[in-house]
C-alpha atoms as a PDB file:
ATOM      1  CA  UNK A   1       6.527 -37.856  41.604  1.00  0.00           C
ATOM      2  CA  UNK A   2       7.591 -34.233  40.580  1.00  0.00           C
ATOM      3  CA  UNK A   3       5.738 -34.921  37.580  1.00  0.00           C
ATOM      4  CA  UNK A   4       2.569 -35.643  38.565  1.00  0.00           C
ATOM      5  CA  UNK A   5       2.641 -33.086  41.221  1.00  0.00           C
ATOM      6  CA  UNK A   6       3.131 -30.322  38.404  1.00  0.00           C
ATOM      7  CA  UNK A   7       0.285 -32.062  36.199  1.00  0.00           C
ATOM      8  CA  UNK A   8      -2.206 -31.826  39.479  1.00  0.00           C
ATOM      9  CA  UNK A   9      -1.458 -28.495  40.294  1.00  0.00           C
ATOM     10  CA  UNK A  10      -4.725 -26.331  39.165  1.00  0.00           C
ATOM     11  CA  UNK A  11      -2.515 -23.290  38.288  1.00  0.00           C
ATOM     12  CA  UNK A  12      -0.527 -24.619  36.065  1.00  0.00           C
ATOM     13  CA  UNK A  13      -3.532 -26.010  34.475  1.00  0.00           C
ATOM     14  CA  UNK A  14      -5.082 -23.011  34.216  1.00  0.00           C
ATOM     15  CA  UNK A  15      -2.188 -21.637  32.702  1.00  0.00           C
ATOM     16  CA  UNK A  16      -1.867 -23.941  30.096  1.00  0.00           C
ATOM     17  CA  UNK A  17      -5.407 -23.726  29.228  1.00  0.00           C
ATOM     18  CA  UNK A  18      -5.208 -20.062  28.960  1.00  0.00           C
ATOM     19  CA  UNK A  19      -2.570 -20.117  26.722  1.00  0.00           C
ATOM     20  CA  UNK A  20      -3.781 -22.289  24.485  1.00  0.00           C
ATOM     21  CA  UNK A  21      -6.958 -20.652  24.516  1.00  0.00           C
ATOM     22  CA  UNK A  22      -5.197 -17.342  23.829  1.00  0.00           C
ATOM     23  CA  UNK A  23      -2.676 -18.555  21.117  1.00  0.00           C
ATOM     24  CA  UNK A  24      -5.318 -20.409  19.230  1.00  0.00           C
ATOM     25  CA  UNK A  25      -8.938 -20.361  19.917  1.00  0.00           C
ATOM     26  CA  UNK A  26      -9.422 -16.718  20.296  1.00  0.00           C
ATOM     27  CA  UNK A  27     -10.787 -14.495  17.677  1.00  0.00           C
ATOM     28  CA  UNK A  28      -7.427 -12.583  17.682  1.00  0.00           C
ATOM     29  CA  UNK A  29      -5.619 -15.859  17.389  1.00  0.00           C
ATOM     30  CA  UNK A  30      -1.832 -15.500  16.501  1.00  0.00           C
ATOM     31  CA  UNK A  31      -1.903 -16.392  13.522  1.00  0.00           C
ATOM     32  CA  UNK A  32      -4.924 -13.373  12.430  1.00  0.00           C
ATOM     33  CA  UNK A  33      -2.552 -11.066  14.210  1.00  0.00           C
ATOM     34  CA  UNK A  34       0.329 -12.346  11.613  1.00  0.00           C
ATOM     35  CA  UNK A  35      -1.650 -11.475   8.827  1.00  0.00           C
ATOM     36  CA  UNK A  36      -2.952  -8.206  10.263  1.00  0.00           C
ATOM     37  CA  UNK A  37       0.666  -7.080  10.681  1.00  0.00           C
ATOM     38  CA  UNK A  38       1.176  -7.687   7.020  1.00  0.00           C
ATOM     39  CA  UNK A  39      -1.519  -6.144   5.789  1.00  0.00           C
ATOM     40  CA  UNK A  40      -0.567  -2.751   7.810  1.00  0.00           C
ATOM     41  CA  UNK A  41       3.109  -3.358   6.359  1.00  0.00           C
ATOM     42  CA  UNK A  42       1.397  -3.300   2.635  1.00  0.00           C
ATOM     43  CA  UNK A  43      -0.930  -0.373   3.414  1.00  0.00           C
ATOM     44  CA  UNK A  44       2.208   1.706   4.771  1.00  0.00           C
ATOM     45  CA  UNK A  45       4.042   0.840   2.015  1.00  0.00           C
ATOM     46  CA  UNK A  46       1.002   1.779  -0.277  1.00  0.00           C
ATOM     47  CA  UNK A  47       0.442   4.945   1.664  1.00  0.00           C
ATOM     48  CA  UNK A  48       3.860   5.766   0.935  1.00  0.00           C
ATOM     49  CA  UNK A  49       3.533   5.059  -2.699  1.00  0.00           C
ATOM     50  CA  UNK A  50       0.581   7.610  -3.070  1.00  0.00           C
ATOM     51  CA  UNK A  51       2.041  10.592  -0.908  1.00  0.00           C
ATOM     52  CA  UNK A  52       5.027  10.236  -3.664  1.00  0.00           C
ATOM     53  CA  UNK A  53       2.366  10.752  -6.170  1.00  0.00           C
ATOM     54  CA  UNK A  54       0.558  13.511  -4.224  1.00  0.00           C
ATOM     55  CA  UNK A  55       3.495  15.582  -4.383  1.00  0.00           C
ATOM     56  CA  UNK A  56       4.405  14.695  -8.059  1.00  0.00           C
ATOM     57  CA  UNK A  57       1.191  15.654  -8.963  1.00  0.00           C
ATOM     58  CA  UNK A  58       1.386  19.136  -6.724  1.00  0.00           C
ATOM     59  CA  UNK A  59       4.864  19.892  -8.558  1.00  0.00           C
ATOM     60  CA  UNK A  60       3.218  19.446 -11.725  1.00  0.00           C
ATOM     61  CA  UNK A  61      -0.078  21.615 -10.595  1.00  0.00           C
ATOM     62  CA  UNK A  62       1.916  24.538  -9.350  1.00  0.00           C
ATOM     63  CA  UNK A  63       4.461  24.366 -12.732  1.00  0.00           C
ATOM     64  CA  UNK A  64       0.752  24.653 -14.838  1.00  0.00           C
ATOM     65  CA  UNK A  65      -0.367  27.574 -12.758  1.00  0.00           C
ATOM     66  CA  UNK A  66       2.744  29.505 -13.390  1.00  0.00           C
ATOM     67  CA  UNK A  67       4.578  28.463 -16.169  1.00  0.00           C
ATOM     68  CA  UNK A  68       3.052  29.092 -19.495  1.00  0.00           C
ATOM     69  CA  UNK A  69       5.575  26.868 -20.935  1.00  0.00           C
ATOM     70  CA  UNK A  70       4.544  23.942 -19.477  1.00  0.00           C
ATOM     71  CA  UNK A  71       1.239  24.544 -19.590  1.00  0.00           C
ATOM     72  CA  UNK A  72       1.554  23.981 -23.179  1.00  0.00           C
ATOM     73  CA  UNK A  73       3.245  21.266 -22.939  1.00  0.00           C
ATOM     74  CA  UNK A  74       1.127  19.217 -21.035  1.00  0.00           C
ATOM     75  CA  UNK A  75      -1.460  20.207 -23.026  1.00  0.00           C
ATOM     76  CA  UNK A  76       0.246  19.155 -26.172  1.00  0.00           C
ATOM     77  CA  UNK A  77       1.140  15.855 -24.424  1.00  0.00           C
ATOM     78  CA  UNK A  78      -2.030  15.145 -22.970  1.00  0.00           C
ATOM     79  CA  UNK A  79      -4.990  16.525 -25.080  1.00  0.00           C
ATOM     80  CA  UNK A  80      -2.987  16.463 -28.164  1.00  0.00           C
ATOM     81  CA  UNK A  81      -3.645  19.860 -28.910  1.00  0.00           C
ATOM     82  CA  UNK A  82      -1.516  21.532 -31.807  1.00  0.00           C
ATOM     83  CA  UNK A  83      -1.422  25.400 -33.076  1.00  0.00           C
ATOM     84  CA  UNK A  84      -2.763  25.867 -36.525  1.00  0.00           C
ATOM     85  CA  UNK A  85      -0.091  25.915 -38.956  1.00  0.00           C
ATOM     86  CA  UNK A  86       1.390  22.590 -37.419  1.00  0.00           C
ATOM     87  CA  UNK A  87       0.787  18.913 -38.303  1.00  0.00           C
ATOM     88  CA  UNK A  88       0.294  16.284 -35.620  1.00  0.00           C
ATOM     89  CA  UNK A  89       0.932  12.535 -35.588  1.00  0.00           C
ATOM     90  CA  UNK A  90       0.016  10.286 -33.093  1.00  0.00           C
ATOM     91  CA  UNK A  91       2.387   7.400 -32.787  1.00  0.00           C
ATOM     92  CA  UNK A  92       0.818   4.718 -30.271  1.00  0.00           C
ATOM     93  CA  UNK A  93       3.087   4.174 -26.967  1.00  0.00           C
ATOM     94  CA  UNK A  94       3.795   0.717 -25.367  1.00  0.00           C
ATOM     95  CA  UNK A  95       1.730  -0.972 -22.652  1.00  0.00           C
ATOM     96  CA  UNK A  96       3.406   0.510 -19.371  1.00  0.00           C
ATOM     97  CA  UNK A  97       1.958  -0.966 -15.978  1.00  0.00           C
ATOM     98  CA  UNK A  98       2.476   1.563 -13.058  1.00  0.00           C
ATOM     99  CA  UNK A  99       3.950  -0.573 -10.151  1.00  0.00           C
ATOM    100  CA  UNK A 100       1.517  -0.119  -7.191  1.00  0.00           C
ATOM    101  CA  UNK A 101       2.476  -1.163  -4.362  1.00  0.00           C
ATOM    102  CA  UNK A 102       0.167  -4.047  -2.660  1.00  0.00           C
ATOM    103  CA  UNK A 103      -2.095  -3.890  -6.074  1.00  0.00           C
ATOM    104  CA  UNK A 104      -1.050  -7.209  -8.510  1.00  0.00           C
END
């Protein structure tokens, strides 16, 4: 008799209906919020990935503005550029994937 008391009772109903509606009807659904929360944990992660690179990049940009040195060197490494009584040979590197996070 408890039972059907509890199954009458419009509150309860209303309850249920709402939580069901809420759960898995919605738009926001649970299950669009799961995969929202893992898409911001891949976008931190990928944010975090590129400030590294930001500040590799500004170590290397402030060592070219004031280090003569490496200024050669990079462009030596980069643009292949030699001085004129030197030889140069190019020997072809490796295929090297950068690991980006949240990028397969």
């Amino acid at each position: 008799m408890n039972i059907i008391q509890l199954i009458k009772n419009k509150y309860l109903i209303s309850l249920t209906a709402f939580i069901v509606f809420v759960l898995f009807i919605d738009h926001n659904d649970i299950f669009i919020q799961l995969d929202r929360q893992q898409q911001l944990k891949t976008l931190l992660a990928s944010k975090a990935w590129y400030q590294q690179q930001i500040e590799f990049t500004q170590k290397n940009l402030d060592a070219l503005q004031n280090n003569s040195a490496a200024l050669e060197k990079y462009a030596r490494e980069k643009f292949y550029l030699k001085r004129d009584n030197e030889d140069l040979f190019i020997v072809p590197a490796q295929n090297i994937q950068k690991n980006i996070p949240g990028k397969q």
